[in-house]
Protein backbone atom coordinates (compact mmCIF):
# COMPACT_ATOMS: atom_id res chain seq x y z
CA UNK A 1 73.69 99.77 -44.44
CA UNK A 2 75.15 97.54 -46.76
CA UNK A 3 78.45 98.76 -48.49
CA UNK A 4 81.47 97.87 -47.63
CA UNK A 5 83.02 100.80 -49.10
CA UNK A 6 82.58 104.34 -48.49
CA UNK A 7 83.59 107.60 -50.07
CA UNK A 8 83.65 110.78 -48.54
CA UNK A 9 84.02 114.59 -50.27
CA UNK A 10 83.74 117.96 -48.75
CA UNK A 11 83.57 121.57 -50.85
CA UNK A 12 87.34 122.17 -50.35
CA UNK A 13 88.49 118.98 -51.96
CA UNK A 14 88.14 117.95 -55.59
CA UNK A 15 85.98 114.97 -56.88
CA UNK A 16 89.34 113.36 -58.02
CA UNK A 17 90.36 113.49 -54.05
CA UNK A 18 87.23 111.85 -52.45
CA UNK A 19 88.71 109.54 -49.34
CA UNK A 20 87.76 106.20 -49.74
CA UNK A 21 87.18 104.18 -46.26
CA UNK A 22 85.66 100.96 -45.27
CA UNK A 23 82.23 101.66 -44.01
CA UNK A 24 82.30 100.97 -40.77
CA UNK A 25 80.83 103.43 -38.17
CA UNK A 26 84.38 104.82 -36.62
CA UNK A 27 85.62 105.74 -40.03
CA UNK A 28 82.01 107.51 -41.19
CA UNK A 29 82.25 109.86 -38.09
CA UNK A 30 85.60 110.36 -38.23
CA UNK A 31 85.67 111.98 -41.73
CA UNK A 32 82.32 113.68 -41.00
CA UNK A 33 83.80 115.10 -37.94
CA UNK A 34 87.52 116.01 -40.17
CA UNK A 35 84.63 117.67 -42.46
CA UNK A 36 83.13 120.25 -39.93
CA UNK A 37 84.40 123.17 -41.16
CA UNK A 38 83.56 122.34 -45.03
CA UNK A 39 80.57 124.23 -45.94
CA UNK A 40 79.11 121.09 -47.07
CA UNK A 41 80.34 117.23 -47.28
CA UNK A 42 78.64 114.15 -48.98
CA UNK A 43 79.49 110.63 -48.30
CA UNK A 44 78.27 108.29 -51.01
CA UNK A 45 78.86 104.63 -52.37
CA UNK A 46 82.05 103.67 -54.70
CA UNK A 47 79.87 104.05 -57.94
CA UNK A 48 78.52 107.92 -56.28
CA UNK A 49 75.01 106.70 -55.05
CA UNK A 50 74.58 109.61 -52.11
CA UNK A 51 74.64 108.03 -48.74
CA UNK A 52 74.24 111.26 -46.70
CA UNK A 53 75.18 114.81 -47.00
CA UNK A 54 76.54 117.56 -44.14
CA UNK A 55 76.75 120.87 -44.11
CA UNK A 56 79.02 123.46 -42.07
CA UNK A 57 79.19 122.67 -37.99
CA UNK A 58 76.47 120.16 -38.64
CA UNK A 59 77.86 116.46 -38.04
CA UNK A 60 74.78 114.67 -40.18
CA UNK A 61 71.97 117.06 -42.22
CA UNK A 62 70.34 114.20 -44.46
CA UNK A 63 70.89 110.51 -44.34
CA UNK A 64 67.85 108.33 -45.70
CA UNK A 65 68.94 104.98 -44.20
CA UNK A 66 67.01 106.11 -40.35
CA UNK A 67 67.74 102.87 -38.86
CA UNK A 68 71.33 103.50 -39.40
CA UNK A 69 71.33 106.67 -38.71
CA UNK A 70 69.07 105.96 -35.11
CA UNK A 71 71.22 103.08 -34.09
CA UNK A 72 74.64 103.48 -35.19
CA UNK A 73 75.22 106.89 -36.33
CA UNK A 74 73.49 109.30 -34.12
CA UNK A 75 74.95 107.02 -30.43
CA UNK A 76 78.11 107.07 -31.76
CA UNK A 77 78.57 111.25 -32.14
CA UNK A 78 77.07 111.36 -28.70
CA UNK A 79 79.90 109.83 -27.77
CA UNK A 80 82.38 111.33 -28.75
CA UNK A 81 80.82 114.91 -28.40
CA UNK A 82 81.05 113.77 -24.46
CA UNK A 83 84.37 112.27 -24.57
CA UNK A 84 83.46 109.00 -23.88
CA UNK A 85 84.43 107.56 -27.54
CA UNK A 86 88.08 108.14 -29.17
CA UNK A 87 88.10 107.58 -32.58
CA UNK A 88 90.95 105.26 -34.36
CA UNK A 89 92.52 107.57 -37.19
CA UNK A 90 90.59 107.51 -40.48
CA UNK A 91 92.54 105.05 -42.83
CA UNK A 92 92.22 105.73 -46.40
CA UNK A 93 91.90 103.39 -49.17
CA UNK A 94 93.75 103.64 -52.31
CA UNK A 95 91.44 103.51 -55.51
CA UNK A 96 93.55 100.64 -56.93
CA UNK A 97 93.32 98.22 -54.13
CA UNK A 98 89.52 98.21 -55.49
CA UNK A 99 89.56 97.63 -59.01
CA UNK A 100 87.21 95.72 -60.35
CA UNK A 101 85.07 95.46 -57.15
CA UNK A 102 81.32 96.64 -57.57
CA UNK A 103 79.31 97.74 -54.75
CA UNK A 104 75.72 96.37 -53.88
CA UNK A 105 72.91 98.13 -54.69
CA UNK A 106 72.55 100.05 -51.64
CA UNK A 107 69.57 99.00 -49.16
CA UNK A 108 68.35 102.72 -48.15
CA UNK A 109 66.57 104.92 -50.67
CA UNK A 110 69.14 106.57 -52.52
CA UNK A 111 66.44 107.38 -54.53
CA UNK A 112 65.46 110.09 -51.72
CA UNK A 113 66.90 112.98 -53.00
CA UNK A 114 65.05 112.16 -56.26
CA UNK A 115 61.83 112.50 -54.70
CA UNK A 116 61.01 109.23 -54.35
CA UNK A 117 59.48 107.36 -51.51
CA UNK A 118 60.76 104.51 -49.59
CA UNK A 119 57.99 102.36 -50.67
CA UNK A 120 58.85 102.92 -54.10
CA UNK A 121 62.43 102.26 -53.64
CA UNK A 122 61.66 98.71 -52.07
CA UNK A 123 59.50 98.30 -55.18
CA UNK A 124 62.29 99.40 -57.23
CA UNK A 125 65.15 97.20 -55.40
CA UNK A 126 62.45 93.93 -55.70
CA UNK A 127 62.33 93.84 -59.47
CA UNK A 128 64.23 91.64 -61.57
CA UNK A 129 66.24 92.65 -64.36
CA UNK A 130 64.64 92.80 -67.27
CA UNK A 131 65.69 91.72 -70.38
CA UNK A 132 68.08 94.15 -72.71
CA UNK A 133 69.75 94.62 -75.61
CA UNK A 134 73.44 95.86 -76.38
CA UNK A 135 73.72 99.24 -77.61
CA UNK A 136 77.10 100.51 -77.89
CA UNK A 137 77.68 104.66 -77.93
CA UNK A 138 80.79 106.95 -76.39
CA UNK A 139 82.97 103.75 -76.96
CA UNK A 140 80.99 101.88 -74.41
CA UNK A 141 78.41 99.56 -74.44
CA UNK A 142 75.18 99.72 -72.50
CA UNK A 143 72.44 97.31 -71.97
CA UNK A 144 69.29 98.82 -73.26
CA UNK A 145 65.88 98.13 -72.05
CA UNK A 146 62.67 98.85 -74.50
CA UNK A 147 59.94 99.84 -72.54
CA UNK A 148 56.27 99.93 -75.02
CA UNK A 149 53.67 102.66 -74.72
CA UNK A 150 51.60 104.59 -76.99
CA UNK A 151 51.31 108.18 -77.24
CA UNK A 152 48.27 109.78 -76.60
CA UNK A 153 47.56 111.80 -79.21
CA UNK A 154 48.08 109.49 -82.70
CA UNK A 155 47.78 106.23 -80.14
CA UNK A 156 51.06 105.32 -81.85
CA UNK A 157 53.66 102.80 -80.92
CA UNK A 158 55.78 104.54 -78.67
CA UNK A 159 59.36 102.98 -77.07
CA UNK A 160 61.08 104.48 -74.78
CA UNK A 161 65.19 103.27 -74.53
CA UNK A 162 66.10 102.81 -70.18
CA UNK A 163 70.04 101.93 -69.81
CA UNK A 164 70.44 99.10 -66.98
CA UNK A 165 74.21 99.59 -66.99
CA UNK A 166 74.32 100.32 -62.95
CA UNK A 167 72.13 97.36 -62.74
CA UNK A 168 69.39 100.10 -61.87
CA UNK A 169 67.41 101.94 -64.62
CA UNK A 170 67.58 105.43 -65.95
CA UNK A 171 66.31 107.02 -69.16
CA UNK A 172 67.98 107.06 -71.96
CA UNK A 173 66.17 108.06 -74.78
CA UNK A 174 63.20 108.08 -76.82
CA UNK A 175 63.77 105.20 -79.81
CA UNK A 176 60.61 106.57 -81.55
CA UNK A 177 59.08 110.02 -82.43
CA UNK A 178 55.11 110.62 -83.39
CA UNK A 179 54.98 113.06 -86.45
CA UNK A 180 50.94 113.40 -86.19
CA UNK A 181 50.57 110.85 -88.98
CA UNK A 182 48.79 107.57 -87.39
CA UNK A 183 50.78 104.66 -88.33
CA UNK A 184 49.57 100.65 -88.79
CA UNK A 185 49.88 98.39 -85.98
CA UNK A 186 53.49 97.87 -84.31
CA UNK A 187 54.64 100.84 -86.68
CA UNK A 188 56.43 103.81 -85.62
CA UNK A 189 58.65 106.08 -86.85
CA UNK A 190 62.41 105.94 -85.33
CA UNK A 191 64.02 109.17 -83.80
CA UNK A 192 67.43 109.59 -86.67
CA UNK A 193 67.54 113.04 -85.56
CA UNK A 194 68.90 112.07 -82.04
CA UNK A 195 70.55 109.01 -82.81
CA UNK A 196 71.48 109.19 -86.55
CA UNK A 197 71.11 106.52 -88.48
CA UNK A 198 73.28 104.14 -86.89
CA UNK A 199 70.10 103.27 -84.81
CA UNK A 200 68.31 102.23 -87.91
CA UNK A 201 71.39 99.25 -88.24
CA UNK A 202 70.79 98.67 -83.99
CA UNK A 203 66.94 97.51 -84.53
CA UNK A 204 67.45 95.48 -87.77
CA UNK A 205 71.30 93.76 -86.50
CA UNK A 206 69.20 92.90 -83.21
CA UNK A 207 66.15 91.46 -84.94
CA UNK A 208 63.60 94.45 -83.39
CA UNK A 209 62.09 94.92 -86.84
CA UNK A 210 62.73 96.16 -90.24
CA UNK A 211 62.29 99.33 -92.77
CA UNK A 212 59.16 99.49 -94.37
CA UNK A 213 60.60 102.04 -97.30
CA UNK A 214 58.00 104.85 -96.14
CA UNK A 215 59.79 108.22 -94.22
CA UNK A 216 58.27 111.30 -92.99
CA UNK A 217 60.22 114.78 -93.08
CA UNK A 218 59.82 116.97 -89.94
CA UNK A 219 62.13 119.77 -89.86
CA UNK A 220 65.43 119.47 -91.25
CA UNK A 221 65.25 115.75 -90.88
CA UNK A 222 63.84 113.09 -92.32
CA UNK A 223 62.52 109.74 -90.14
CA UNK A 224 62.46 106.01 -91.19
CA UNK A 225 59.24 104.18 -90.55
CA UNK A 226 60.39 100.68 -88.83
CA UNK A 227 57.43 97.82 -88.43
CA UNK A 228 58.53 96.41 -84.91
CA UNK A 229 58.08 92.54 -84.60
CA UNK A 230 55.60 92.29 -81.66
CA UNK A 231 56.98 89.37 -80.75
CA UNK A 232 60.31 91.26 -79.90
CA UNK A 233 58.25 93.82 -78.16
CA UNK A 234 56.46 91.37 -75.96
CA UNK A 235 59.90 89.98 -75.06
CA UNK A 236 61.13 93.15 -74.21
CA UNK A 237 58.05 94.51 -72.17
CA UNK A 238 54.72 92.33 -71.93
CA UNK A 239 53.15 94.23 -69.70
CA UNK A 240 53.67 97.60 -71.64
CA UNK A 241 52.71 96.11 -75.29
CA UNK A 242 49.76 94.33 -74.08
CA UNK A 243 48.58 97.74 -72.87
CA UNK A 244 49.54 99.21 -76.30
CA UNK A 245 47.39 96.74 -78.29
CA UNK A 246 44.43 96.67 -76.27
CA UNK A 247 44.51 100.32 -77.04
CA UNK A 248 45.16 100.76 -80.57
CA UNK A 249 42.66 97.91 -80.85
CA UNK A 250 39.97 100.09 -79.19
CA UNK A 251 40.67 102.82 -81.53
């Protein structure tokens, strides 16, 4: 277990009151055992990654790091349960004393709950960081990578927008939409329905690609086709536009 902060929140308290501790083994039982009577309790990482969960007169229910959980955890509410261990009082952290610190990206599959397995989550924590592009929204700004695919039933260009802000990726949104027309190579048209047009600004300010002057109406709204420079896209994701042109080249 890496962190060296902890947070801990039961069903009687509110989010805004979570207890931060240092994560050290003493403090982790301690709130888990102040917690008993909570119908259930979560500890988690500064930045809310879930590091295990409780519920009611159960000390631990789910808690993916095992070799933690074997080794330090599970010896350690043996002992106390016997009266052989005291704990030292659970000393709580003020937020403020932490600003600016960012936590690790945890070494146990926090993924778990998500389904996924721990062999993909050592996949996941091996890759580098790929390369991303600004994109600013909610007065933020978030660094945007472009994965490349096609869809399957025009074969056209498809990107997909994955937000790398937590220096770990989740989906953001599509960037393109297929309106059953089949469009030239490194074409596609770009979703202005979900994004508005701003996004049209986004590609051309960042050197993506450019308008092309044609548009397609679906609906109520009507969709800008962008040529994408493949150079860009191959930048952005090799693997996934070298899989896209093979393809469109076989069709």
């Amino acid at each position: 277990m890496n962190q060296e902060y902890l947070k801990g929140i039961h069903s009687e308290m509110c989010s805004r009151e979570a207890i931060i501790f240092q994560a050290t083994e003493n403090n982790i039982i301690s709130f888990l055992k102040n917690s008993l009577f909570a119908e259930r309790s979560e500890i988690r990482t500064l930045d809310g990654k879930r590091f295990l969960t409780t519920i009611k007169g159960k000390w631990i229910d789910i808690c993916p790091d095992r070799i933690y959980l074997e080794e330090k955890l599970k010896p350690l509410i043996l002992a106390v349960k016997e009266g052989r261990k005291m704990l030292l009082p659970l000393k709580q952290i003020k937020v403020e004393q932490l600003e600016g610190y960012r936590p690790p990206i945890p070494d146990w599959n926090y993924f778990f709950w998500l389904g996924c397995s721990d062999e993909e989550y050592e996949n996941f924590r091996k890759q580098q960081k790929p390369k991303t592009v600004m994109y600013e929204a909610f007065g933020e700004k978030f660094p945007i990578q472009l994965k490349v695919d096609k869809y399957s039933i025009t074969g056209n260009l498809a990107i997909e927008m994955v937000n790398w802000k937590h220096r770990y990726p989740s989906s953001w949104a599509a960037l393109t939409v297929d309106l059953n027309e089949v469009c030239e190579k490194d074409c596609s048209y770009v979703d202005t329905n979900h994004h508005g047009r701003k996004i049209l600004s986004w590609i051309i300010e960042n050197g993506l690609g450019e308008l092309t002057g044609q548009r397609n109406r679906s609906g109520y709204c009507t969709y800008e086709k962008i040529r994408f420079y493949p150079e860009k896209l191959k930048d952005c994701d090799p693997e996934g536009y070298q899989r896209y042109k093979i393809k469109f080249e076989e069709t």
